[in-house]
Each structure stands twice: as C-alpha cells, then as structure tokens.
N, C-alpha and C. Protein backbone atom coordinates (compact mmCIF):
# COMPACT_ATOMS: atom_id res chain seq x y z
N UNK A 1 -32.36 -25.06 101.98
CA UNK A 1 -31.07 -24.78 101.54
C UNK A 1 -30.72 -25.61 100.31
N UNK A 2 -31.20 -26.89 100.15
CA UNK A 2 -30.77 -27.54 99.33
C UNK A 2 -31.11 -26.60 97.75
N UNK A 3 -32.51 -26.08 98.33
CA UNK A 3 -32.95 -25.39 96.87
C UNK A 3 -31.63 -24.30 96.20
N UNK A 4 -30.99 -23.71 97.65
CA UNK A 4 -30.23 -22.55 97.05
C UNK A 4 -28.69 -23.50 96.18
N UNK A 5 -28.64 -24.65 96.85
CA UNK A 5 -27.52 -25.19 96.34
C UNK A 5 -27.57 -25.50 95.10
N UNK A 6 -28.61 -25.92 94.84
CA UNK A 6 -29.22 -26.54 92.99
C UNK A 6 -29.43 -25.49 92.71
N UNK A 7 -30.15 -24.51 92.87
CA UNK A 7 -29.69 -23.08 92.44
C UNK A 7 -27.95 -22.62 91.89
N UNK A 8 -27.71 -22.51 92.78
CA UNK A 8 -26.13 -21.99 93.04
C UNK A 8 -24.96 -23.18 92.01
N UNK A 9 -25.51 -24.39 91.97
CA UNK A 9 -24.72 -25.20 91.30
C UNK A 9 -24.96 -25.07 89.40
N UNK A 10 -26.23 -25.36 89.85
CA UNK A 10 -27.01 -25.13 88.39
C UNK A 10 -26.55 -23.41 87.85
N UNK A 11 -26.09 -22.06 88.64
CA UNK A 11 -25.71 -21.22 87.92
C UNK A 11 -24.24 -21.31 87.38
N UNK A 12 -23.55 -22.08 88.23
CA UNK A 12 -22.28 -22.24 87.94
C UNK A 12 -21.82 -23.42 87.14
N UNK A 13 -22.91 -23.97 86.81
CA UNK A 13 -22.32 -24.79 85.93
C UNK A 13 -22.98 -24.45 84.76
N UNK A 14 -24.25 -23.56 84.35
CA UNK A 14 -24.00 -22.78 82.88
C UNK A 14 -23.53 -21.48 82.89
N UNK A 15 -23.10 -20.88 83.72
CA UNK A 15 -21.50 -20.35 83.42
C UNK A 15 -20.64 -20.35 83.15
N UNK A 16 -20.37 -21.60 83.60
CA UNK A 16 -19.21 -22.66 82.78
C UNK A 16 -19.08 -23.27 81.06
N UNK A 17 -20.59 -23.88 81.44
CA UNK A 17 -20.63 -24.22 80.42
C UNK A 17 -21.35 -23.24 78.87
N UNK A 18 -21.67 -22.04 79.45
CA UNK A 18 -22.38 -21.03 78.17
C UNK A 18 -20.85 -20.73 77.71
N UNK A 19 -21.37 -20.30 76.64
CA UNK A 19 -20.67 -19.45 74.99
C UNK A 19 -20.45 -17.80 75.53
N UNK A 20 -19.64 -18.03 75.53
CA UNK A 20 -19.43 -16.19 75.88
C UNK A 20 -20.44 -15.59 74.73
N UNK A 21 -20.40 -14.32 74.84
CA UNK A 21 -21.14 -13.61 73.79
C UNK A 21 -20.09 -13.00 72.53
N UNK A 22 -20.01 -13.29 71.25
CA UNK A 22 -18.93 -13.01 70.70
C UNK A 22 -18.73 -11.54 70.70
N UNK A 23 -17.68 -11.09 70.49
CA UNK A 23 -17.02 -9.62 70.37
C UNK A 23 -17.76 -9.14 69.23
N UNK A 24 -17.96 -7.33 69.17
CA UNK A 24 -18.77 -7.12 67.62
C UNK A 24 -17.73 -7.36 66.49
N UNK A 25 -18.00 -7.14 65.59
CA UNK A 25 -17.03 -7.52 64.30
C UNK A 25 -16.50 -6.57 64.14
N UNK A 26 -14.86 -6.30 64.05
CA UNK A 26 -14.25 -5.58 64.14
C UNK A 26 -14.75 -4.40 62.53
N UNK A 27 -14.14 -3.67 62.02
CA UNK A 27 -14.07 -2.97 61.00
C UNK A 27 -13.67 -3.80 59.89
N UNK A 28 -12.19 -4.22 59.60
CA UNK A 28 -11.71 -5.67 58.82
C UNK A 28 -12.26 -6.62 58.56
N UNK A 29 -13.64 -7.07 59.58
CA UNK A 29 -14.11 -8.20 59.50
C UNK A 29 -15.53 -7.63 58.39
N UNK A 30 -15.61 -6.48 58.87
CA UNK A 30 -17.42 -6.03 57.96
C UNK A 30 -17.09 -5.52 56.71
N UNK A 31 -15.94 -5.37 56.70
CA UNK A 31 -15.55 -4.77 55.53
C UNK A 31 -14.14 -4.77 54.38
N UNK A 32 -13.85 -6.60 54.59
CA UNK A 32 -12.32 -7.29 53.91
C UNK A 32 -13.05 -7.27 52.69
N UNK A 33 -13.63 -7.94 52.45
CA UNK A 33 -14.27 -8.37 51.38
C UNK A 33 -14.50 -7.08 50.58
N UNK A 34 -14.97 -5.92 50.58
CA UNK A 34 -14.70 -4.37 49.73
C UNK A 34 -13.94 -4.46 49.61
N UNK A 35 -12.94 -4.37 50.54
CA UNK A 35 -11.41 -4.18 50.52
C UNK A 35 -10.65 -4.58 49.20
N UNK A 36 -10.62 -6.12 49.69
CA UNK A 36 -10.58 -6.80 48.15
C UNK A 36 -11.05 -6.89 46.83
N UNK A 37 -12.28 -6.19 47.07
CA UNK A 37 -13.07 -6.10 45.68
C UNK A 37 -12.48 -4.72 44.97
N UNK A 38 -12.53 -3.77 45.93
CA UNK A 38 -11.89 -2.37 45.03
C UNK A 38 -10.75 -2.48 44.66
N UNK A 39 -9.57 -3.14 45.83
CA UNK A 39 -8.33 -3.50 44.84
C UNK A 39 -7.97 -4.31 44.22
N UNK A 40 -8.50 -5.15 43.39
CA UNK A 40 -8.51 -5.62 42.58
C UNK A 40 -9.47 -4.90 40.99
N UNK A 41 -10.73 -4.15 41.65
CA UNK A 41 -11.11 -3.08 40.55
C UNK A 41 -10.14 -1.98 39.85
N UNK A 42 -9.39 -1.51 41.14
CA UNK A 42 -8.72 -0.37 41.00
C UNK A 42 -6.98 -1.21 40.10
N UNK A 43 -6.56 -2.67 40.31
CA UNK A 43 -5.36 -3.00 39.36
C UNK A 43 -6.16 -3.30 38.28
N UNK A 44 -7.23 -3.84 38.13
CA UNK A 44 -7.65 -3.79 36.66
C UNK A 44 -7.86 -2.47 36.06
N UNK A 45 -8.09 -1.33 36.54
CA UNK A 45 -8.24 -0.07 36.21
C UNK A 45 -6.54 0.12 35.72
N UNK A 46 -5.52 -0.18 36.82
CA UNK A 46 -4.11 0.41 36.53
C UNK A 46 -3.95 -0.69 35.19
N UNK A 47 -4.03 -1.57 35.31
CA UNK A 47 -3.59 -2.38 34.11
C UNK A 47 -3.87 -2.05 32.48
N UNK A 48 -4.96 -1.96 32.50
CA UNK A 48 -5.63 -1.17 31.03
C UNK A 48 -5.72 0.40 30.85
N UNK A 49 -5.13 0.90 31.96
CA UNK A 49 -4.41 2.60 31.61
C UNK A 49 -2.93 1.91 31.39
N UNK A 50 -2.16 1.31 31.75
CA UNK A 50 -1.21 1.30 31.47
C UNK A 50 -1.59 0.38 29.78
N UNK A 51 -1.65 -0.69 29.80
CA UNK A 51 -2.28 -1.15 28.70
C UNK A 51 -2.15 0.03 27.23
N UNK A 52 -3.42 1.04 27.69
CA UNK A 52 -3.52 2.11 26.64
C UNK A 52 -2.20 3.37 26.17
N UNK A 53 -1.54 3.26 27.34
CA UNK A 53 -0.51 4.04 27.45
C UNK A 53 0.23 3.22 26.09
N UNK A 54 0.89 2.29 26.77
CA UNK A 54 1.52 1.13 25.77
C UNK A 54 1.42 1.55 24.23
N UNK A 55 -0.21 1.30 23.82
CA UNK A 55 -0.45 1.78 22.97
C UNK A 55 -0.17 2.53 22.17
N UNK A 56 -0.74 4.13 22.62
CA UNK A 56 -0.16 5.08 22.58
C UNK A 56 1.29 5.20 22.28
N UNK A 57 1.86 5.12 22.66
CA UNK A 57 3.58 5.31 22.58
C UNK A 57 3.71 4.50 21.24
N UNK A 58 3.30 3.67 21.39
CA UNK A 58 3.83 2.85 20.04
C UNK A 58 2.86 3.66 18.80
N UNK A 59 1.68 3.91 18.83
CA UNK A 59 1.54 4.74 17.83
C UNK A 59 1.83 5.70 17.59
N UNK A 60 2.49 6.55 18.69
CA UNK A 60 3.16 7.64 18.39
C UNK A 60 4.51 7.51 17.48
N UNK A 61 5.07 6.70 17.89
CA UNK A 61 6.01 6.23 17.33
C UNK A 61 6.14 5.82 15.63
N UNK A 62 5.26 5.13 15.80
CA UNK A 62 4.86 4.57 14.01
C UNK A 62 4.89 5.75 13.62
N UNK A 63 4.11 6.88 13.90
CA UNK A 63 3.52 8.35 13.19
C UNK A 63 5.31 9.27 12.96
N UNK A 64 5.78 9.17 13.97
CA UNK A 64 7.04 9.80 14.08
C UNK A 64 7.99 9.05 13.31
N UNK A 65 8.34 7.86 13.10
CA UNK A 65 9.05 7.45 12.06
C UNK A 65 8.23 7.27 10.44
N UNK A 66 7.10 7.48 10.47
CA UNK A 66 6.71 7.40 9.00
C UNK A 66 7.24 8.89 8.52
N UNK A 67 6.62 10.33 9.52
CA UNK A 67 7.51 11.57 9.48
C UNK A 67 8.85 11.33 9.07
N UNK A 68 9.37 10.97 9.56
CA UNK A 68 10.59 11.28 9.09
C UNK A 68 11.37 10.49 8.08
N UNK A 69 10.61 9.20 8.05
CA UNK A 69 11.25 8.55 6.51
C UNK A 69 10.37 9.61 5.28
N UNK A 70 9.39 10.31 5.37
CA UNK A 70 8.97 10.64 4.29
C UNK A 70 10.09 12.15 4.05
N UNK A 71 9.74 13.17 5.46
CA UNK A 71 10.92 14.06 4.95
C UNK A 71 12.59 13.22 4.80
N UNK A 72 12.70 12.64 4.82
CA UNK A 72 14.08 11.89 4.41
C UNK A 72 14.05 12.12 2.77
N UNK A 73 13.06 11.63 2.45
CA UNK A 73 12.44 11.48 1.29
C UNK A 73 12.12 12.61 0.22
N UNK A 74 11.73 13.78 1.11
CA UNK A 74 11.38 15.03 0.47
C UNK A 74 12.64 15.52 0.15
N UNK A 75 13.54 15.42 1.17
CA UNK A 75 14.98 16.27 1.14
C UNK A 75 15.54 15.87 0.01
N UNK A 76 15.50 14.21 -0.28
CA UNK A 76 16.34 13.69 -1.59
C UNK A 76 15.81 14.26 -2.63
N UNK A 77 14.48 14.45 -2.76
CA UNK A 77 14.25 15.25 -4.02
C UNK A 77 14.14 16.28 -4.31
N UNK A 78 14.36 16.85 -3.60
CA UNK A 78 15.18 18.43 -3.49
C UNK A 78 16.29 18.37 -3.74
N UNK A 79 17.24 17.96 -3.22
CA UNK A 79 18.80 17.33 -3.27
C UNK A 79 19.13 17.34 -4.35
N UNK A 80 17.93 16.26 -4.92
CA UNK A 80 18.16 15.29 -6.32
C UNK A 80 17.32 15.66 -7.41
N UNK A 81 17.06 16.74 -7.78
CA UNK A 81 15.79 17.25 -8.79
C UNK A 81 16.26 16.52 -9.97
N UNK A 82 16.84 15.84 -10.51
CA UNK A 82 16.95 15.17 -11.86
C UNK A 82 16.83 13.45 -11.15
N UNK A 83 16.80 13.68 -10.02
CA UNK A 83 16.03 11.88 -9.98
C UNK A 83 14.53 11.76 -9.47
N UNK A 84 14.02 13.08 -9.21
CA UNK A 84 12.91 13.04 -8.91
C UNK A 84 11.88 13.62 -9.79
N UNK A 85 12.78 14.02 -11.30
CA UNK A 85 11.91 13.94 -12.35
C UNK A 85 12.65 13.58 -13.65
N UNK A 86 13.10 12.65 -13.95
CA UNK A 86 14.00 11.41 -14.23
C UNK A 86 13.81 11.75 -16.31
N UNK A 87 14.78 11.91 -16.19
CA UNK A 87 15.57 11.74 -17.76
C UNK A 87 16.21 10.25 -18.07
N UNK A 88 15.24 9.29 -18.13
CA UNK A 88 15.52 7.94 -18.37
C UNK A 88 16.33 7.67 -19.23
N UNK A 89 16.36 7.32 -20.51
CA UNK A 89 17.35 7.96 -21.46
C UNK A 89 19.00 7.76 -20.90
N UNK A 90 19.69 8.99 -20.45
CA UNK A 90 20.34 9.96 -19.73
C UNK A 90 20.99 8.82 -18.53
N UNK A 91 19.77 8.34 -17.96
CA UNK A 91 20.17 7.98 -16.70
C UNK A 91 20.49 6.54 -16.81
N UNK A 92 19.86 6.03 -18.01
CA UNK A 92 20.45 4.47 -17.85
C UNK A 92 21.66 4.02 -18.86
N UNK A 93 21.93 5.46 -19.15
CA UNK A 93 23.44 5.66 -19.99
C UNK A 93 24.82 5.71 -18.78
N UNK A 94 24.25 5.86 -17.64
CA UNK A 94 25.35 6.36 -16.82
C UNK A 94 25.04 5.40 -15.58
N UNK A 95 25.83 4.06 -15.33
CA UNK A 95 25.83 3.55 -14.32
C UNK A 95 25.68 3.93 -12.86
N UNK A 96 26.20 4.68 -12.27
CA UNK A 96 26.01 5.13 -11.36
C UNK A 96 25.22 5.92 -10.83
N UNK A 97 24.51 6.78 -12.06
CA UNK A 97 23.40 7.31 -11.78
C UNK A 97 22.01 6.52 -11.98
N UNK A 98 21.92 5.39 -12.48
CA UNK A 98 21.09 4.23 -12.45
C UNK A 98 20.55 3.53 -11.21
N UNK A 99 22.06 3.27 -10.90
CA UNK A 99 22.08 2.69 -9.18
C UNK A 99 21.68 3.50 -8.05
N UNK A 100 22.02 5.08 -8.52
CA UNK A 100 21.56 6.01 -7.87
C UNK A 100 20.26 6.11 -7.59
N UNK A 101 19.40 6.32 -8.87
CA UNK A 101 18.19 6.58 -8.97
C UNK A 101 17.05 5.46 -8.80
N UNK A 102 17.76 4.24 -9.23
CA UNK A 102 16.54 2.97 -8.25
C UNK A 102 16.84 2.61 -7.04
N UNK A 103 17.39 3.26 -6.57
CA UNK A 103 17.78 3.69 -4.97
C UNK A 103 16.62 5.06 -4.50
N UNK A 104 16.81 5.94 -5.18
CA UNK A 104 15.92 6.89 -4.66
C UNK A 104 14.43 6.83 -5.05
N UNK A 105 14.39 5.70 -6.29
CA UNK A 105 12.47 5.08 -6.28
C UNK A 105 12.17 4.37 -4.65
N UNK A 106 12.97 3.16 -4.82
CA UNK A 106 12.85 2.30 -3.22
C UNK A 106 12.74 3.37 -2.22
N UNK A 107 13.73 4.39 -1.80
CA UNK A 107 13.34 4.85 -0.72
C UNK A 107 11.92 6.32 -0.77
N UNK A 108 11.79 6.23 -2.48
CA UNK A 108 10.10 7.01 -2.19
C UNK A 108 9.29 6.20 -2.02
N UNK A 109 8.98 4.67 -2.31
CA UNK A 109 8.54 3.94 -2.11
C UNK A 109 8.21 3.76 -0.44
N UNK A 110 9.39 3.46 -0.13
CA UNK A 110 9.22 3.25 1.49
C UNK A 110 8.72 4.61 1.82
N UNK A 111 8.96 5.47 1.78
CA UNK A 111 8.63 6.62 2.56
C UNK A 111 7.05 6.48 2.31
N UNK A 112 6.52 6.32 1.27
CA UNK A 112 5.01 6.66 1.22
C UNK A 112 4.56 5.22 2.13
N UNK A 113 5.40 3.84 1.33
CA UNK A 113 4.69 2.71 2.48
C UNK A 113 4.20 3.29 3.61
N UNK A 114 5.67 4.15 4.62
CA UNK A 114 5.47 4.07 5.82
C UNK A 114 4.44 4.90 6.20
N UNK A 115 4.07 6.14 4.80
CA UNK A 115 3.17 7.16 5.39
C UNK A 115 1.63 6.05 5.26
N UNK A 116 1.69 5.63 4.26
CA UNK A 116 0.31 4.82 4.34
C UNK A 116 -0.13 4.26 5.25
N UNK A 117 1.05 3.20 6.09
CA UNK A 117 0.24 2.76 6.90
C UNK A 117 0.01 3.23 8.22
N UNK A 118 0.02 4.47 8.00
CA UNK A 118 -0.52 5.31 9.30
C UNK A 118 -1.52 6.16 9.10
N UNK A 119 -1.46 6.95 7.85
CA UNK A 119 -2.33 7.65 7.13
C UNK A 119 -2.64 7.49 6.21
N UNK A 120 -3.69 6.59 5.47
CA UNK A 120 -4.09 5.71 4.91
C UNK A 120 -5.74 6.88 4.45
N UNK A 121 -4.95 8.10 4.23
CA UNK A 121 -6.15 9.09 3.76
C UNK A 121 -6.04 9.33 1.92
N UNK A 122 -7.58 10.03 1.61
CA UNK A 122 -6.77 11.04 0.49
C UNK A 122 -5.82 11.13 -0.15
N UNK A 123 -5.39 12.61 0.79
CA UNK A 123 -4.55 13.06 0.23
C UNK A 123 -3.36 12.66 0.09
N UNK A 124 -2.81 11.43 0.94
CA UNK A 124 -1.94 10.90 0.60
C UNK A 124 -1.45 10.36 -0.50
N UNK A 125 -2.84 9.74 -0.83
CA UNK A 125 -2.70 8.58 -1.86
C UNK A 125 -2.52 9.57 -3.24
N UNK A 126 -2.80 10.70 -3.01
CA UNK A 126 -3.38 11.73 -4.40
C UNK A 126 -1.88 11.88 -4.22
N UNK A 127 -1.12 12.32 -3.20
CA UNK A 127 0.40 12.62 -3.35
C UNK A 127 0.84 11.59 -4.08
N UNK A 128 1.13 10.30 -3.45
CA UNK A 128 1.72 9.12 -4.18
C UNK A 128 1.09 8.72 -6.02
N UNK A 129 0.35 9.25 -5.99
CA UNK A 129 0.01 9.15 -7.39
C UNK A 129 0.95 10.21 -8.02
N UNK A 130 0.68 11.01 -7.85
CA UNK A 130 1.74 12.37 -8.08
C UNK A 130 3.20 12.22 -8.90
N UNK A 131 3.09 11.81 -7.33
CA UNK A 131 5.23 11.26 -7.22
C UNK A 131 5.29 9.85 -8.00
N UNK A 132 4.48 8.98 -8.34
CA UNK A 132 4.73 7.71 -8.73
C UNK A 132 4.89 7.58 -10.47
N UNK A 133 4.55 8.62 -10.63
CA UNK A 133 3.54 9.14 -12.30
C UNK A 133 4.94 9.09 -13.19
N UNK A 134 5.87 10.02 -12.40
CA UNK A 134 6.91 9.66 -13.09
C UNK A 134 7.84 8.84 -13.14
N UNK A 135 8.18 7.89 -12.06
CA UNK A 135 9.07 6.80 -12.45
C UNK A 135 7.95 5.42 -12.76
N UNK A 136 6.89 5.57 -13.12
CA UNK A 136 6.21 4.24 -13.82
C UNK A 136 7.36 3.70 -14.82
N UNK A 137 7.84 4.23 -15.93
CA UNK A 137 8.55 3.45 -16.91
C UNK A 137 9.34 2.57 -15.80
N UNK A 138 9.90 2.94 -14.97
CA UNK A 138 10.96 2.29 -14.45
C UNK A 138 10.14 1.21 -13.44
N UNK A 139 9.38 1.60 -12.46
CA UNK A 139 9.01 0.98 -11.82
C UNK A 139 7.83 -0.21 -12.50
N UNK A 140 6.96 0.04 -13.81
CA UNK A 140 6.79 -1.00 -14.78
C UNK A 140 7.42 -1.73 -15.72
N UNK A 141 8.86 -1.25 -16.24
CA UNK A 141 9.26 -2.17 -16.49
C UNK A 141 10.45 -2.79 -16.21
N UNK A 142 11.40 -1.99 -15.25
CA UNK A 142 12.79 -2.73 -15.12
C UNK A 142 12.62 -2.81 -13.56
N UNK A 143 11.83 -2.49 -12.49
CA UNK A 143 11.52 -3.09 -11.31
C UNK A 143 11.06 -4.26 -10.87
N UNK A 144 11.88 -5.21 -10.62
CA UNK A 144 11.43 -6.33 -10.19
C UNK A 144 10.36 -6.75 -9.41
N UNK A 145 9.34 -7.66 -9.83
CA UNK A 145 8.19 -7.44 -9.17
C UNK A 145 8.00 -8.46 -7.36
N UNK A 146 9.18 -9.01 -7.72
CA UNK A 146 9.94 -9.48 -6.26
C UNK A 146 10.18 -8.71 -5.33
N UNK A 147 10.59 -7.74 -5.47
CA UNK A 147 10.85 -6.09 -4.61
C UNK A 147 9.63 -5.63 -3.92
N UNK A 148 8.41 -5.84 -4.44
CA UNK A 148 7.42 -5.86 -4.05
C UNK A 148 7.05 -6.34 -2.68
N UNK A 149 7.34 -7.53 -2.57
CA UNK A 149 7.68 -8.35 -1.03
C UNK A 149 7.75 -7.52 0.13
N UNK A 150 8.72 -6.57 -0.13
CA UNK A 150 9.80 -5.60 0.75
C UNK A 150 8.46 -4.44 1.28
N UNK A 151 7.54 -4.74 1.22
CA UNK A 151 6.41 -3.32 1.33
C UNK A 151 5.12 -3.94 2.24
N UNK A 152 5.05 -3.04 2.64
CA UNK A 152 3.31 -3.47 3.19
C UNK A 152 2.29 -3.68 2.59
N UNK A 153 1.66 -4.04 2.49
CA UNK A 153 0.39 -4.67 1.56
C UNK A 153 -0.44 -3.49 1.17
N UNK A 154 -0.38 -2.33 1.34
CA UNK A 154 -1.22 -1.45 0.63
C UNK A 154 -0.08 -1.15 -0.55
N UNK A 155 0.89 -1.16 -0.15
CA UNK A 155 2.11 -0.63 -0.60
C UNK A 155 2.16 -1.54 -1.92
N UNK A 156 2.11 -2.80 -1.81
CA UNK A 156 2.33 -3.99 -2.60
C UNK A 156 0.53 -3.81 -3.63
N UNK A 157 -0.64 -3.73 -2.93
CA UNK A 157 -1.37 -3.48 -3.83
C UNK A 157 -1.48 -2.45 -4.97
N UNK A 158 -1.17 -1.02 -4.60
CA UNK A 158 -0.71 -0.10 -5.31
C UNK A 158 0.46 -0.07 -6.21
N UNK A 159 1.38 -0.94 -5.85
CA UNK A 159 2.38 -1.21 -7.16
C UNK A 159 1.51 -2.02 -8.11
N UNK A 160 0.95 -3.03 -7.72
CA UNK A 160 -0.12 -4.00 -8.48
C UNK A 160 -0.68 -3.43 -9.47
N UNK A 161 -1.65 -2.26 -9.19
CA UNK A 161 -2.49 -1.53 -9.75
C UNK A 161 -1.83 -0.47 -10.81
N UNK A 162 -0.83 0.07 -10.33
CA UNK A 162 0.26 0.56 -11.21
C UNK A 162 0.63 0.28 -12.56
N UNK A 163 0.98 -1.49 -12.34
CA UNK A 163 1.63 -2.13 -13.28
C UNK A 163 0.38 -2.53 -13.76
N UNK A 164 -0.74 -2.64 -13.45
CA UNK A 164 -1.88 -3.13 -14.44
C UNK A 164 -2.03 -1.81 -15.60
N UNK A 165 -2.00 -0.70 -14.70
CA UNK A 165 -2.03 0.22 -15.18
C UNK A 165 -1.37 0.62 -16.55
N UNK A 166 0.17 0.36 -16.68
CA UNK A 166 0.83 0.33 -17.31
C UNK A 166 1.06 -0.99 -18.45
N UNK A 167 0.48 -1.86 -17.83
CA UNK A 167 0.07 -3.10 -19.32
C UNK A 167 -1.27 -2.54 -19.89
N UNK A 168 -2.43 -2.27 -19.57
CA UNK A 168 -3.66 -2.07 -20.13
C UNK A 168 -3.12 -0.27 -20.93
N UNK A 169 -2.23 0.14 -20.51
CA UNK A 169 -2.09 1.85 -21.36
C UNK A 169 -1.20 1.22 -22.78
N UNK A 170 -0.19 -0.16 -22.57
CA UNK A 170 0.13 -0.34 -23.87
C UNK A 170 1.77 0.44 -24.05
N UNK A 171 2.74 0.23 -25.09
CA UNK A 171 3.59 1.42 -25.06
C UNK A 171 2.98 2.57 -25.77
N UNK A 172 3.67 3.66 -25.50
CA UNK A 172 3.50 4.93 -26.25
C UNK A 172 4.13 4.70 -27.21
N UNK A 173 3.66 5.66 -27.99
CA UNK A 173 4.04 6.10 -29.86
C UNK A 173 5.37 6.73 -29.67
C-alpha cells in the first residue's frame, strides 16, 4: 500500500504543481501585429492621396486664376483698342489717358506673368512677344525698372531682355 500512496501523493502533487497547458492563441494574438502593419500602410496610403489631392486643388487653382487675369486682360483690349495699340504721342498729351494706359501695360503684364507661370510654353511666350512689341517705347523708357520687383522672375527676366533689347536697337530715325 505504501507503494499506492507514493504513487497517489506523487500524482497529486504534480498536479498541483504542473503548468496547465496554455490555451491556443486566440485570432488577435496570431494576427495583431498585421493588424497594425496594414493600418498604418493603409494611413500612409490615406495621407499621400490626400497629400496629392491638396496638390491638385491648388494647381487647379493657379491655372484658373492665371485664366482669368489673362481674359481680364483680353477684354481691356478690346474695350480699349487705342491702349492696346498705343498712339504715344496722343497719349502722353492727355493725363488721364497716360495714367490710363500704364495701368493697362501693368495689368498685361500681370496677366501674361500669371499665364507664364503656369504655362511656361511656346506659344505663350510668342503671344507675349506679340502684345509686348508695342508698348516697348513705354515700357523701355518711361517704366520704372523698380516695377519690375512686382513680377515673377520669368516675368522680371523677360522685361530684362526687352530692355536690352531696346538699348542694343538704339533710337530710331
């Protein structure tokens, strides 16, 4: 008997003393760590679509206000067909039409700035040559070259080039 007792004691006391067998690992447990990894893939995904969105809008924007400062622009010289092909002369005899008309250089000015720096093609530039051809007298010599400031740097190089333009041609006869 004694054997069954050391038996019987000895089972109950590593019964006691064993480790249960752990539970299997739930679903959460085999698989937090994905969890976390995709969402955090998937906000870096939302972040840089939104990101590009951002973008977007704002370049839409630039494109839509350069539009419409330039037709702003078109309309005045339609409007204004004697300031948009300028009887200098004429015009700096009459104060108000002076003030008028280096008013409507600045805002062809801006209008092309704004188209440039969005469309920074060609044919743009072939336009602005165009339109610029005729107020050179004015814009080489009674435009302040301080005014310049007021433009974007393509904007500001192309007046540059202008006025070189117009010292190396010399006056006319």
């Amino acid at each position: 008997m004694s054997e069954r007792v050391t038996l019987l004691v000895s089972s109950v006391i590593a019964a006691l003393t064993a480790k249960p067998e752990p539970p299997p690992p739930s679903f959460a447990t085999r698989h937090g760590n994905t969890a976390q990894i995709a969402s955090a893939v998937v906000a870096i995904a939302a972040l840089v679509f939104v990101a590009y969105q951002v973008w977007v809008i704002r370049a839409n924007g630039r494109i839509a206000t350069a539009r419409q400062v330039y037709m702003s622009y078109s309309e005045s010289a339609l409007r204004y067909p004697e300031l948009a092909e300028p009887d200098m002369q004429k015009l700096r005899t009459e104060p108000t039409e002076w003030v008028r008309y280096k008013n409507f250089v600045a805002h062809m000015l801006f209008a092309y700035d704004e188209i440039l720096a969005v469309y920074d093609e060609p044919e743009w530039r072939r336009s602005f040559e165009e339109d610029v051809r005729l107020h050179l007298p004015y814009i080489c010599a009674d435009m302040p070259t301080a005014l310049d400031e007021t433009y974007f740097p393509k904007m500001r190089a192309l007046l540059k080039a202008e006025r070189i333009r117009c010292a190396s041609a010399g006056p006319k006869p």
